[in-house]
PDB file of N, CA and C in Angstrom:
ATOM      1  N   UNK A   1     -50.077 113.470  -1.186  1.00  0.00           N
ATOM      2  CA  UNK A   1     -49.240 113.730  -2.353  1.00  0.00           C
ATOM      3  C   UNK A   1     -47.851 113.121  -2.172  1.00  0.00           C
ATOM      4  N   UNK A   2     -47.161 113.061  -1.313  1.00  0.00           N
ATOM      5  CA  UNK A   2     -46.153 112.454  -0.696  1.00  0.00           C
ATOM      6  C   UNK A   2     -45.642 111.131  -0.883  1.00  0.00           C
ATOM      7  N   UNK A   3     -46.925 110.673  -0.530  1.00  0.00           N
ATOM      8  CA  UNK A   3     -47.092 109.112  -0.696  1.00  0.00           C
ATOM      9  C   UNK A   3     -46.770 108.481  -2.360  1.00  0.00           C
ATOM     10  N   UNK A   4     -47.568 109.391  -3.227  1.00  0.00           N
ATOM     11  CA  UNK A   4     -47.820 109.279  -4.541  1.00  0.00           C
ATOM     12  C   UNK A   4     -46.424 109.193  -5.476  1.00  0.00           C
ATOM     13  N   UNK A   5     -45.460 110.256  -4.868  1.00  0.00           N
ATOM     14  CA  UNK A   5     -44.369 110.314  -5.140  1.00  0.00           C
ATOM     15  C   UNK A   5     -43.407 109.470  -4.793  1.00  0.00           C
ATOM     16  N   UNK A   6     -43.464 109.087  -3.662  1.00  0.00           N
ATOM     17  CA  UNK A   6     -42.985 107.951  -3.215  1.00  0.00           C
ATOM     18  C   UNK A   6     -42.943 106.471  -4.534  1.00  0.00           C
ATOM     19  N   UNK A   7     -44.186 106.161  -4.475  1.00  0.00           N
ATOM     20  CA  UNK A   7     -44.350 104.954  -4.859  1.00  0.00           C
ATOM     21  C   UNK A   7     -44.508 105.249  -6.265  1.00  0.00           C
ATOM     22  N   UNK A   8     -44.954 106.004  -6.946  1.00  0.00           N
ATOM     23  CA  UNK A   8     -43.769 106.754  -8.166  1.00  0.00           C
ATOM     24  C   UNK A   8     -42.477 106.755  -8.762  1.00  0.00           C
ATOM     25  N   UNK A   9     -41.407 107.553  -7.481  1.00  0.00           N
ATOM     26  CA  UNK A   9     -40.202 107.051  -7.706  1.00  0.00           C
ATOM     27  C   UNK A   9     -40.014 105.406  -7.146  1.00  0.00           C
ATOM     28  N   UNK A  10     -39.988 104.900  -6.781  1.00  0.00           N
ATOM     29  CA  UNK A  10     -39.481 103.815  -6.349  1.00  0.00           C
ATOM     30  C   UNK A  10     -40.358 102.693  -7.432  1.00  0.00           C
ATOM     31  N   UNK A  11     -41.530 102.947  -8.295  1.00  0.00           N
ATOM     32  CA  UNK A  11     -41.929 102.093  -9.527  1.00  0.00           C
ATOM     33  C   UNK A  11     -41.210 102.350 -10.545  1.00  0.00           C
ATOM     34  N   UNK A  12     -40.715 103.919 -10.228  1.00  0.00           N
ATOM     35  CA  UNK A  12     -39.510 103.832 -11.883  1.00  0.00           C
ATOM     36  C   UNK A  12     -38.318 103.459 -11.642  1.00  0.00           C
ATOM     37  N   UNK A  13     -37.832 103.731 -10.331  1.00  0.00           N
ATOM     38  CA  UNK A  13     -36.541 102.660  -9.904  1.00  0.00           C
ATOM     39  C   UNK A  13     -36.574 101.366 -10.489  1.00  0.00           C
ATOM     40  N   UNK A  14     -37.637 100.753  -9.971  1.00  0.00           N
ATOM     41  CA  UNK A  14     -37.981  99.270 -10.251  1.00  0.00           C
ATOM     42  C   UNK A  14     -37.745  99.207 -11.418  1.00  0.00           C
ATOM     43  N   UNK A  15     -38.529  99.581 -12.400  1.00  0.00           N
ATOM     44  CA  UNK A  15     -38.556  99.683 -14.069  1.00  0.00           C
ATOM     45  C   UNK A  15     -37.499  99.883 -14.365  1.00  0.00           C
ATOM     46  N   UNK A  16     -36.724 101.091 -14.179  1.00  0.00           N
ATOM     47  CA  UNK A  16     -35.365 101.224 -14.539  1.00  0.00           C
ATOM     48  C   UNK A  16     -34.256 100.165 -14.729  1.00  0.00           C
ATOM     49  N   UNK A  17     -34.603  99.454 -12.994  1.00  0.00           N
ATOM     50  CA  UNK A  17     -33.300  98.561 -13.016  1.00  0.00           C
ATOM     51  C   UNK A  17     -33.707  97.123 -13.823  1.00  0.00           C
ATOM     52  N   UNK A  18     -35.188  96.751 -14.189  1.00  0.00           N
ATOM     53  CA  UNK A  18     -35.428  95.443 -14.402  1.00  0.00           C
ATOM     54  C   UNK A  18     -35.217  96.221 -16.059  1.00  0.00           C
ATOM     55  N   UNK A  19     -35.595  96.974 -16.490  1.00  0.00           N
ATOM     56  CA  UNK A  19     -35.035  97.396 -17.993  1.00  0.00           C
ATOM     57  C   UNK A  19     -33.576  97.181 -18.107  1.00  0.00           C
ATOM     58  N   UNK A  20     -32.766  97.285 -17.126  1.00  0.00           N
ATOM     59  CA  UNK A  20     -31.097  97.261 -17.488  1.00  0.00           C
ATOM     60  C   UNK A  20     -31.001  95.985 -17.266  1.00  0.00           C
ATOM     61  N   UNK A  21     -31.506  95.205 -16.534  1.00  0.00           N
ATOM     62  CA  UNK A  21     -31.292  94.027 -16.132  1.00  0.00           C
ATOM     63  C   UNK A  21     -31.588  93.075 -17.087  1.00  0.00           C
ATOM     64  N   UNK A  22     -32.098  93.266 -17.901  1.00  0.00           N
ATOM     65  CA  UNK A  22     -32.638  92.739 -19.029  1.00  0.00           C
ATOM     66  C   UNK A  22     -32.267  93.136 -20.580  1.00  0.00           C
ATOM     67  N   UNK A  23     -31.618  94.328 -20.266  1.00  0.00           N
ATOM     68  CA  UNK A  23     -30.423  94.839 -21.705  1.00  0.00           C
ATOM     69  C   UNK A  23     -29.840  93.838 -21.685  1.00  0.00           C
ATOM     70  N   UNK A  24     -28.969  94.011 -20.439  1.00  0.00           N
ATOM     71  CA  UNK A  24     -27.698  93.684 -19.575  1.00  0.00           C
ATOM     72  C   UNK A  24     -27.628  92.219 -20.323  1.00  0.00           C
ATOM     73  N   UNK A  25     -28.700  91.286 -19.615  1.00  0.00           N
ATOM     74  CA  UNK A  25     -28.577  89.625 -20.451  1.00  0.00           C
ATOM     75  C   UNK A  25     -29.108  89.402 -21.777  1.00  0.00           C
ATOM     76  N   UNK A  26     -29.900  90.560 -22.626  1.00  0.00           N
ATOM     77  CA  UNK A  26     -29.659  90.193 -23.767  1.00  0.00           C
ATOM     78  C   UNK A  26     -28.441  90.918 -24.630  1.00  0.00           C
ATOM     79  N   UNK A  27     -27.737  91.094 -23.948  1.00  0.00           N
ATOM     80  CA  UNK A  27     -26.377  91.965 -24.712  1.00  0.00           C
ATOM     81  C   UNK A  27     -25.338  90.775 -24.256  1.00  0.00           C
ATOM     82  N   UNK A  28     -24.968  89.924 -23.227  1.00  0.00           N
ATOM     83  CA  UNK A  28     -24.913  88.828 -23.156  1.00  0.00           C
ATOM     84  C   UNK A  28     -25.326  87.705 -23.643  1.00  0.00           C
ATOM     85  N   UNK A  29     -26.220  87.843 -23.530  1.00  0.00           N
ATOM     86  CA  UNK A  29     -26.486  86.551 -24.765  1.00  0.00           C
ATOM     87  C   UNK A  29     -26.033  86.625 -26.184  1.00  0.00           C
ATOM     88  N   UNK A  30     -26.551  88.107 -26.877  1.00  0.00           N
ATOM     89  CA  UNK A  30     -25.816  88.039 -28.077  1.00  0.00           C
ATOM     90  C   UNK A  30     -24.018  87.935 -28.142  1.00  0.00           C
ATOM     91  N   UNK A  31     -23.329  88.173 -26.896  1.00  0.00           N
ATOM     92  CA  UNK A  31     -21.874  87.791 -27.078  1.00  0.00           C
ATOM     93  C   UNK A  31     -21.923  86.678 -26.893  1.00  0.00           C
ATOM     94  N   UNK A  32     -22.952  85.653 -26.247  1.00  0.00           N
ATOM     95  CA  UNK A  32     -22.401  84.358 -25.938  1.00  0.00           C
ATOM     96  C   UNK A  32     -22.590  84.024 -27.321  1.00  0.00           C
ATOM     97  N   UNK A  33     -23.788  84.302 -28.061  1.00  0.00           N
ATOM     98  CA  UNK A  33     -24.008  82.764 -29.901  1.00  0.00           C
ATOM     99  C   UNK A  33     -23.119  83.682 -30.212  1.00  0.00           C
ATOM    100  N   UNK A  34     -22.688  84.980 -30.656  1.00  0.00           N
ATOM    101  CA  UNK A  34     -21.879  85.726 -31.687  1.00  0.00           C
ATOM    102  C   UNK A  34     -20.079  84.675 -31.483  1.00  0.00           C
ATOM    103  N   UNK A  35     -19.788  84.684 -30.003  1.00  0.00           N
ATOM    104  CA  UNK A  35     -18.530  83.630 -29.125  1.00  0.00           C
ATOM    105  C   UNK A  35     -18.799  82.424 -30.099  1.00  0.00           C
ATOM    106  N   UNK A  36     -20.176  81.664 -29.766  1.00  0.00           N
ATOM    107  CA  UNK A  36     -20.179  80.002 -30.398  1.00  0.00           C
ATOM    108  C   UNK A  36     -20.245  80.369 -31.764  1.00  0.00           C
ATOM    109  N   UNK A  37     -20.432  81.129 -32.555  1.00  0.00           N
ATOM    110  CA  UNK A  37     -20.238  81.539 -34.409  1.00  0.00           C
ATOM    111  C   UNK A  37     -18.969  81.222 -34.556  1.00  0.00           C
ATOM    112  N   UNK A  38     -18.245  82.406 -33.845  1.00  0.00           N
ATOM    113  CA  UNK A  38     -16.840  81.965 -33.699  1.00  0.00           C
ATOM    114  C   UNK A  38     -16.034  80.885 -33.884  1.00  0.00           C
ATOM    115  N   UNK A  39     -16.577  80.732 -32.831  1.00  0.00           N
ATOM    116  CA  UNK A  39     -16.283  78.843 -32.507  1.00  0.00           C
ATOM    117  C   UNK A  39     -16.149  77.751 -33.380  1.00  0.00           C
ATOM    118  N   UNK A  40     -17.365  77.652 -34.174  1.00  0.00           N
ATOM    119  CA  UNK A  40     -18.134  77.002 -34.884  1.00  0.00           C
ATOM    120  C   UNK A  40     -17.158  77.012 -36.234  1.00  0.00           C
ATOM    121  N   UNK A  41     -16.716  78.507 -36.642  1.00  0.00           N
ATOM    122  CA  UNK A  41     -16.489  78.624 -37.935  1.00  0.00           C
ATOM    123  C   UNK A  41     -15.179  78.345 -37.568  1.00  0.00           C
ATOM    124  N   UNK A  42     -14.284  78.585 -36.117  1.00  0.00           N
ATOM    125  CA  UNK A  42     -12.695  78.497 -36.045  1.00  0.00           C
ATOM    126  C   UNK A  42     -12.615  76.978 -36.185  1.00  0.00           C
ATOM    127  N   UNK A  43     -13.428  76.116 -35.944  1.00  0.00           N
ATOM    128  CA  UNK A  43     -13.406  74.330 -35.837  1.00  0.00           C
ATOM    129  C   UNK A  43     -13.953  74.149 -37.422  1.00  0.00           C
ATOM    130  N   UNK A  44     -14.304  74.858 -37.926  1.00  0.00           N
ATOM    131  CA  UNK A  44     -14.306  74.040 -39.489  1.00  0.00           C
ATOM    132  C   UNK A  44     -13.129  74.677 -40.169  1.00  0.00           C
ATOM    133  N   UNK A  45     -12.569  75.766 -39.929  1.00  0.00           N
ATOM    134  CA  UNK A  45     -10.993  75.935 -40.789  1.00  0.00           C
ATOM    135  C   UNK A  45      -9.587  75.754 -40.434  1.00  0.00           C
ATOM    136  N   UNK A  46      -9.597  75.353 -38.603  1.00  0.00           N
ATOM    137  CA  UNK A  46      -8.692  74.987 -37.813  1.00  0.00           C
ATOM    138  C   UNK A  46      -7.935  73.797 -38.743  1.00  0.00           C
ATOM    139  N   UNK A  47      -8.724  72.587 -38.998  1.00  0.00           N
ATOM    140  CA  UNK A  47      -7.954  71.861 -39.064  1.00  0.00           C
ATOM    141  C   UNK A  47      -7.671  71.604 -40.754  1.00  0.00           C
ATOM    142  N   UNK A  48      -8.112  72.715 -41.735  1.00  0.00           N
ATOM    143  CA  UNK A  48      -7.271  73.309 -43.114  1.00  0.00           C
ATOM    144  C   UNK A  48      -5.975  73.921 -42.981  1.00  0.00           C
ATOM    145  N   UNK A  49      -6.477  74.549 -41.637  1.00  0.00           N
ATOM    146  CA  UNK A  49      -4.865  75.747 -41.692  1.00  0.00           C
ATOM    147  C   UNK A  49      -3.978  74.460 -41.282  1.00  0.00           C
ATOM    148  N   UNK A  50      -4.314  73.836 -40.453  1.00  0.00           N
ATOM    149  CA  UNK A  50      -3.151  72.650 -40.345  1.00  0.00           C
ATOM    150  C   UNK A  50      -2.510  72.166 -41.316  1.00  0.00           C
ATOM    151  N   UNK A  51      -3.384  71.991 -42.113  1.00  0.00           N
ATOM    152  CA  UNK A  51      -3.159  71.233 -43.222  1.00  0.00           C
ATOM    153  C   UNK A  51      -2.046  71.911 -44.595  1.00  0.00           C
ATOM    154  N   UNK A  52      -2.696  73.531 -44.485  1.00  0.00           N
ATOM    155  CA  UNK A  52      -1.772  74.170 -45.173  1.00  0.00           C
ATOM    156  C   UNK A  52      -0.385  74.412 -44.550  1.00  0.00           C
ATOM    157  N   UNK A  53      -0.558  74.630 -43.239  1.00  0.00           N
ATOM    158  CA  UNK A  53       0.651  75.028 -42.369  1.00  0.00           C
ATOM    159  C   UNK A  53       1.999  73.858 -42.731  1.00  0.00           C
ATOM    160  N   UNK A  54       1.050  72.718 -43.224  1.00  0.00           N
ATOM    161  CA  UNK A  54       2.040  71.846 -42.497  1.00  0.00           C
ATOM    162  C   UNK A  54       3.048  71.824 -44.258  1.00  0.00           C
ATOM    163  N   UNK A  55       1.874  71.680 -45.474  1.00  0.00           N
ATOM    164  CA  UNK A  55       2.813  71.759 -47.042  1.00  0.00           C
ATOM    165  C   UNK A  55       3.339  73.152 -47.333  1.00  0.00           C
ATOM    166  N   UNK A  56       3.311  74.032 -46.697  1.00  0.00           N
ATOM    167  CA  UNK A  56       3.285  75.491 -46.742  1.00  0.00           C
ATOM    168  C   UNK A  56       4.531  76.317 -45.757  1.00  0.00           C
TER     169      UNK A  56
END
């Protein structure tokens, strides 16, 4: 019975941490494209605001 428990806890350890480990980089990943959206949309109005900044 000992044994059973053993390799029990230490399979839900496992599970546990490869479940967080795997939140972990898709919660990362969605900040990295949500970052390049950002990005994307600050480089198509960057160089309007210039433009207004500069008659404005």
């Amino acid at each position: 019975m000992q044994i059973n428990e053993m390799f029990l806890r230490e399979y839900t350890e496992t599970k546990l941490a490869r479940l967080h480990r795997e939140a972990t980089i898709e919660r990362q990943t969605r900040l990295n494209n949500q970052r390049s959206k950002d990005e994307r949309a600050l480089a198509v109005r960057l160089p309007w605001l210039r433009v207004l900044r500069k008659y404005f």
